[in-house]
N, C-alpha and C. Protein backbone atom coordinates (compact mmCIF):
# COMPACT_ATOMS: atom_id res chain seq x y z
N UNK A 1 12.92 82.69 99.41
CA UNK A 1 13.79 82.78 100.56
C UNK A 1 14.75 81.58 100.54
N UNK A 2 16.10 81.69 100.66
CA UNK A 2 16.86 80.85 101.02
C UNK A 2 16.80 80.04 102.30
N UNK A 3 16.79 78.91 101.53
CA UNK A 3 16.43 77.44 102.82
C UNK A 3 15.50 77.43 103.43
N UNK A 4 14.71 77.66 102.70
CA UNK A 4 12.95 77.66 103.51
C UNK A 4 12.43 76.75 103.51
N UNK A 5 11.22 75.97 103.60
CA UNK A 5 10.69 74.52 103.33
C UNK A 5 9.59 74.81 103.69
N UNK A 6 8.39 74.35 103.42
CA UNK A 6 6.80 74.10 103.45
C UNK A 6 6.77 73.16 104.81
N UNK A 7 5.91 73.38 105.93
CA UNK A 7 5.76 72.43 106.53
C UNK A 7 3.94 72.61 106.83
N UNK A 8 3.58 71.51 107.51
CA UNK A 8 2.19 71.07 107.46
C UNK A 8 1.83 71.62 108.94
N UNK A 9 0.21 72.11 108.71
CA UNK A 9 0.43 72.47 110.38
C UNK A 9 -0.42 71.51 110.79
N UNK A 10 -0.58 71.72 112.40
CA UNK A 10 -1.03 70.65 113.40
C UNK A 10 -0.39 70.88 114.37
N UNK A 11 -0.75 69.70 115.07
CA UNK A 11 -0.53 70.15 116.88
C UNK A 11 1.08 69.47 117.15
N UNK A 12 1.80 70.44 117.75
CA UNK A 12 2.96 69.41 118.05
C UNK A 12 3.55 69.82 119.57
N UNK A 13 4.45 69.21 119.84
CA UNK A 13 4.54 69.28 121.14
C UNK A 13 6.14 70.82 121.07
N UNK A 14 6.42 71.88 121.65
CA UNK A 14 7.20 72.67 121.76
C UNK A 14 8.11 72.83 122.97
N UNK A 15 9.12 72.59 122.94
CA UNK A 15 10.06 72.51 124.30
C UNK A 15 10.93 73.92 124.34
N UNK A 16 11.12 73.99 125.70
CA UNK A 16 11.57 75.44 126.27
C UNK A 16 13.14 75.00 127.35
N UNK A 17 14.21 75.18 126.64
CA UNK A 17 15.09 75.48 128.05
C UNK A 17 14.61 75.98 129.25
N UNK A 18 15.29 75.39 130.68
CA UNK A 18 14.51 76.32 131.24
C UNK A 18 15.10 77.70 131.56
N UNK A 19 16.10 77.92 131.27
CA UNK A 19 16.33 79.06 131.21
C UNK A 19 15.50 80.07 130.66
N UNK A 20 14.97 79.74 129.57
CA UNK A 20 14.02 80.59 128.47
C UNK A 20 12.85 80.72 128.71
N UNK A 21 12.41 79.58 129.91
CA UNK A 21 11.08 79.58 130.24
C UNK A 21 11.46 80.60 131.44
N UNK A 22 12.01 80.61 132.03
CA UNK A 22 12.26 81.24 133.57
C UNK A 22 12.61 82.87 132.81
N UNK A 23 13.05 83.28 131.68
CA UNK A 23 12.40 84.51 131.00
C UNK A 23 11.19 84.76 130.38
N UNK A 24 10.86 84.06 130.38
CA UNK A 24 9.57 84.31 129.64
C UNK A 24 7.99 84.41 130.68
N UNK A 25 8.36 83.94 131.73
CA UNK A 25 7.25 84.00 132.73
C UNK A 25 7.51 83.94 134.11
N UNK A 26 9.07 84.63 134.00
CA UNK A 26 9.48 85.13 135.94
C UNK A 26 8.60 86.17 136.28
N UNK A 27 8.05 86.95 135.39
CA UNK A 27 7.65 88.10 136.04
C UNK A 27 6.12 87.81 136.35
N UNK A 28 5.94 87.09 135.48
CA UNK A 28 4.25 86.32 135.38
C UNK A 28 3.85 85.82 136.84
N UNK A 29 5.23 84.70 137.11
CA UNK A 29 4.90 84.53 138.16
C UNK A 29 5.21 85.17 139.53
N UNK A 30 6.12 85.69 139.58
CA UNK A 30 6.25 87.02 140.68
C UNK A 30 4.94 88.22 140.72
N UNK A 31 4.09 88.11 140.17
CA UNK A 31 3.25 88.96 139.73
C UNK A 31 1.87 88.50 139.76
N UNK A 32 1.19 88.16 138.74
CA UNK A 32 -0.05 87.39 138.67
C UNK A 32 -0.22 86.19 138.98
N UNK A 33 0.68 85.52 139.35
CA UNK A 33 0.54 84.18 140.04
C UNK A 33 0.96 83.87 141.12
N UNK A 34 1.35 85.17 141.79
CA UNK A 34 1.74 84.93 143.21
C UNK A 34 0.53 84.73 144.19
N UNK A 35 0.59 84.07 145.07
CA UNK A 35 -0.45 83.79 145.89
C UNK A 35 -0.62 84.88 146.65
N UNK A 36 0.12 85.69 147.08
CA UNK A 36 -0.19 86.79 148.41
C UNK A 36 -1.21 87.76 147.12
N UNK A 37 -0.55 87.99 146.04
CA UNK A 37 -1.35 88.86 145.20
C UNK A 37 -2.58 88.27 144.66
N UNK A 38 -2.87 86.82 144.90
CA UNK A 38 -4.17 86.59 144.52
C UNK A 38 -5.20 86.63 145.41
N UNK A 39 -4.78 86.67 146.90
CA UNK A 39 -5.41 86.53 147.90
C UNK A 39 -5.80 87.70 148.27
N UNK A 40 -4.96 88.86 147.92
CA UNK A 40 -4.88 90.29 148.15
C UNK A 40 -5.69 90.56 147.37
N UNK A 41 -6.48 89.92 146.12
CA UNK A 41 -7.11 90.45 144.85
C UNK A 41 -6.66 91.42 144.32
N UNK A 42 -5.26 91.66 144.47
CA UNK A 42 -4.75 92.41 143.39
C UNK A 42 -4.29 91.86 142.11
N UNK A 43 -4.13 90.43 142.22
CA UNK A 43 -3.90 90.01 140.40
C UNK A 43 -5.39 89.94 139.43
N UNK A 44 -4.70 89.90 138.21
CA UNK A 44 -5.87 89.74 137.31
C UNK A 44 -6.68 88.57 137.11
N UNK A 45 -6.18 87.78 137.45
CA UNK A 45 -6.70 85.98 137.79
C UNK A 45 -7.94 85.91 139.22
N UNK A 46 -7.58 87.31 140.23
CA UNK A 46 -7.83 86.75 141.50
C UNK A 46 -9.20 85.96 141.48
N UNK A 47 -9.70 86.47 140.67
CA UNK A 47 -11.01 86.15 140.18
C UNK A 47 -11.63 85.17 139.25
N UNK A 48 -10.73 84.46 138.88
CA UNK A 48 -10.60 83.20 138.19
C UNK A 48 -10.25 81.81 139.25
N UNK A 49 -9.94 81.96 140.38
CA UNK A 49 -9.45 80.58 141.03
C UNK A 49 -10.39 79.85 141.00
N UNK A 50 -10.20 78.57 140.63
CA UNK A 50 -11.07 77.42 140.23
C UNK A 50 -11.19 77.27 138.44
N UNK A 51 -11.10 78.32 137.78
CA UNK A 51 -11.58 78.21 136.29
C UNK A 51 -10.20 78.12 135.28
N UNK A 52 -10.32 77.54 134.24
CA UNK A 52 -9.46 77.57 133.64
C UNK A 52 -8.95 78.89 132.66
N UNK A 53 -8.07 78.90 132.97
CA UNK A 53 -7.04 80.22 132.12
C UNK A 53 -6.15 80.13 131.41
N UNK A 54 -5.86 78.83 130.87
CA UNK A 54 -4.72 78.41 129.82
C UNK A 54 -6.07 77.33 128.72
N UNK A 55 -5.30 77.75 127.80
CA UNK A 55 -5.88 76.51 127.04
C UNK A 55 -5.71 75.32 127.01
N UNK A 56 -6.62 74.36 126.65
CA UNK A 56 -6.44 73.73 127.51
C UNK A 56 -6.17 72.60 127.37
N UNK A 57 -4.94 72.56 126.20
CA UNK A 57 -4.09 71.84 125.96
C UNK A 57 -2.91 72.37 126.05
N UNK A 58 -2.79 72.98 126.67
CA UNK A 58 -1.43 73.49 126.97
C UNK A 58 -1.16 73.06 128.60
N UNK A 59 0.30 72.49 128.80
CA UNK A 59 1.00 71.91 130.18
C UNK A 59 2.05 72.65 130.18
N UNK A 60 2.28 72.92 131.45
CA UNK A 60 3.70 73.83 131.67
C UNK A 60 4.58 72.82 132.48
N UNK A 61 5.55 72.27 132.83
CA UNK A 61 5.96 71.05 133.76
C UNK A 61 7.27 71.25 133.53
N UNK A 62 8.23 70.97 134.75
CA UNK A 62 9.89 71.10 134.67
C UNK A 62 10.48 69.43 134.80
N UNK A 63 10.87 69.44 133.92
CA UNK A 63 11.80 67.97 134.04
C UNK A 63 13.04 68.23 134.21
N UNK A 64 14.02 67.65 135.59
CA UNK A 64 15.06 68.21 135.49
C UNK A 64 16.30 66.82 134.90
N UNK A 65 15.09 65.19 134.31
CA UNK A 65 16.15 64.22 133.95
C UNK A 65 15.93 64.36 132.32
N UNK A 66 15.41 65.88 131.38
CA UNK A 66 15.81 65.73 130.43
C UNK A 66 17.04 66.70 129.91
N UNK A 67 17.70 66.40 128.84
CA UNK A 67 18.67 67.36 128.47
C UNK A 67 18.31 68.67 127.87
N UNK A 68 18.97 69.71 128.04
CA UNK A 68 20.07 69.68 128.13
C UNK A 68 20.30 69.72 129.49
N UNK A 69 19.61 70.41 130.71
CA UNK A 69 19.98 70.49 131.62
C UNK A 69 19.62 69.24 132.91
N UNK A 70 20.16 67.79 132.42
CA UNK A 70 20.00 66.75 133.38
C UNK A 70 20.45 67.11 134.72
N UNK A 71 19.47 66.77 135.70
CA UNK A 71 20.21 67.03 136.58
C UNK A 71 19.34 66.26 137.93
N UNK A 72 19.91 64.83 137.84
CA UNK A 72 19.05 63.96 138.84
C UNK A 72 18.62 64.22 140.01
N UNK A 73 19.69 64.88 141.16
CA UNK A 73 19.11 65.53 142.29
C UNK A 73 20.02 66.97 142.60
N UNK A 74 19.11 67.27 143.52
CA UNK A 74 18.85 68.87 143.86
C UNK A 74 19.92 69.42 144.55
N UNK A 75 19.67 70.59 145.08
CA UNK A 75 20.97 71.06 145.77
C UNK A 75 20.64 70.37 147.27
N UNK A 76 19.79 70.09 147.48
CA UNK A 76 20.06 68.73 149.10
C UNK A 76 20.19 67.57 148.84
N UNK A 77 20.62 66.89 147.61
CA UNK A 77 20.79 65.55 147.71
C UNK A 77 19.49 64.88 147.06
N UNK A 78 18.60 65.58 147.42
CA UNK A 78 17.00 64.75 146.84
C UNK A 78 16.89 64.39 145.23
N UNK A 79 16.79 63.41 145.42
CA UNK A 79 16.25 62.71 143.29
C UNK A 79 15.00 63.83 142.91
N UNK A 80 15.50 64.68 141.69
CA UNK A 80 14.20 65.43 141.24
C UNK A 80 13.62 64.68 140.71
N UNK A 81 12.02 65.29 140.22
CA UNK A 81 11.48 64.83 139.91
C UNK A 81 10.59 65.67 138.71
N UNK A 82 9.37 65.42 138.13
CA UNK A 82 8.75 66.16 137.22
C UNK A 82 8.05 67.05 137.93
N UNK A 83 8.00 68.04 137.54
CA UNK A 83 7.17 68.86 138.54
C UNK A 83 5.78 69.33 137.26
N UNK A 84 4.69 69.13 137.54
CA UNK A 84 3.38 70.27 136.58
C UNK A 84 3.21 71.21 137.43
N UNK A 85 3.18 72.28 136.58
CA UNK A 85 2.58 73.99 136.65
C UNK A 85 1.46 74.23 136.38
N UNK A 86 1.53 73.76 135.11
CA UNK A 86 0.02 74.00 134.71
C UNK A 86 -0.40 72.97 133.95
N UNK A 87 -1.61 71.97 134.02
CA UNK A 87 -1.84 70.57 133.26
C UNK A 87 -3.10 71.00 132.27
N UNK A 88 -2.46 70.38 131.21
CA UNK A 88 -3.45 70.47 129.80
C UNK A 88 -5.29 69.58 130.59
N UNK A 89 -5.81 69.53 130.21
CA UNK A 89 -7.05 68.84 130.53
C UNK A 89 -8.23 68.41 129.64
């Protein structure tokens, strides 16, 4: 294959626009991670609260002071900040 290269595997860290993240798990969270639907026990989790369901090195978290999309404060004026979703453990 043209321009291919060998690389080594292992653990590395993978970054997501958030645009790409906000496709990739809007519906996830409108859905199975909504609270009215977990409370309702209609999600598939409802039955998991308290236990872990990601692996568990995996963190989901929005930074809005890295690039590309810097963006120090919010639409009221407030300094963002890091937000976690979901923390590796």
């Amino acid at each position: 294959m043209e321009n291919s290269a060998k690389i080594n595997s292992g653990t590395i860290p993978v970054f997501f626009t958030p645009k790409a993240v906000r496709k990739a798990i809007a519906k996830l969270w409108k859905t199975v991670f909504f609270g009215q639907t977990i409370v309702q026990k209609a999600s598939p989790i409802a039955n998991k609260v308290g236990k872990n369901i990601f692996d568990h090195r995996f963190t989901l978290f929005e930074d809005l002071n890295l690039e590309p999309d810097y963006c120090p404060f919010d639409d009221e004026d407030m300094p963002t900040m890091v937000r976690t979703f979901i923390e590796a453990i």
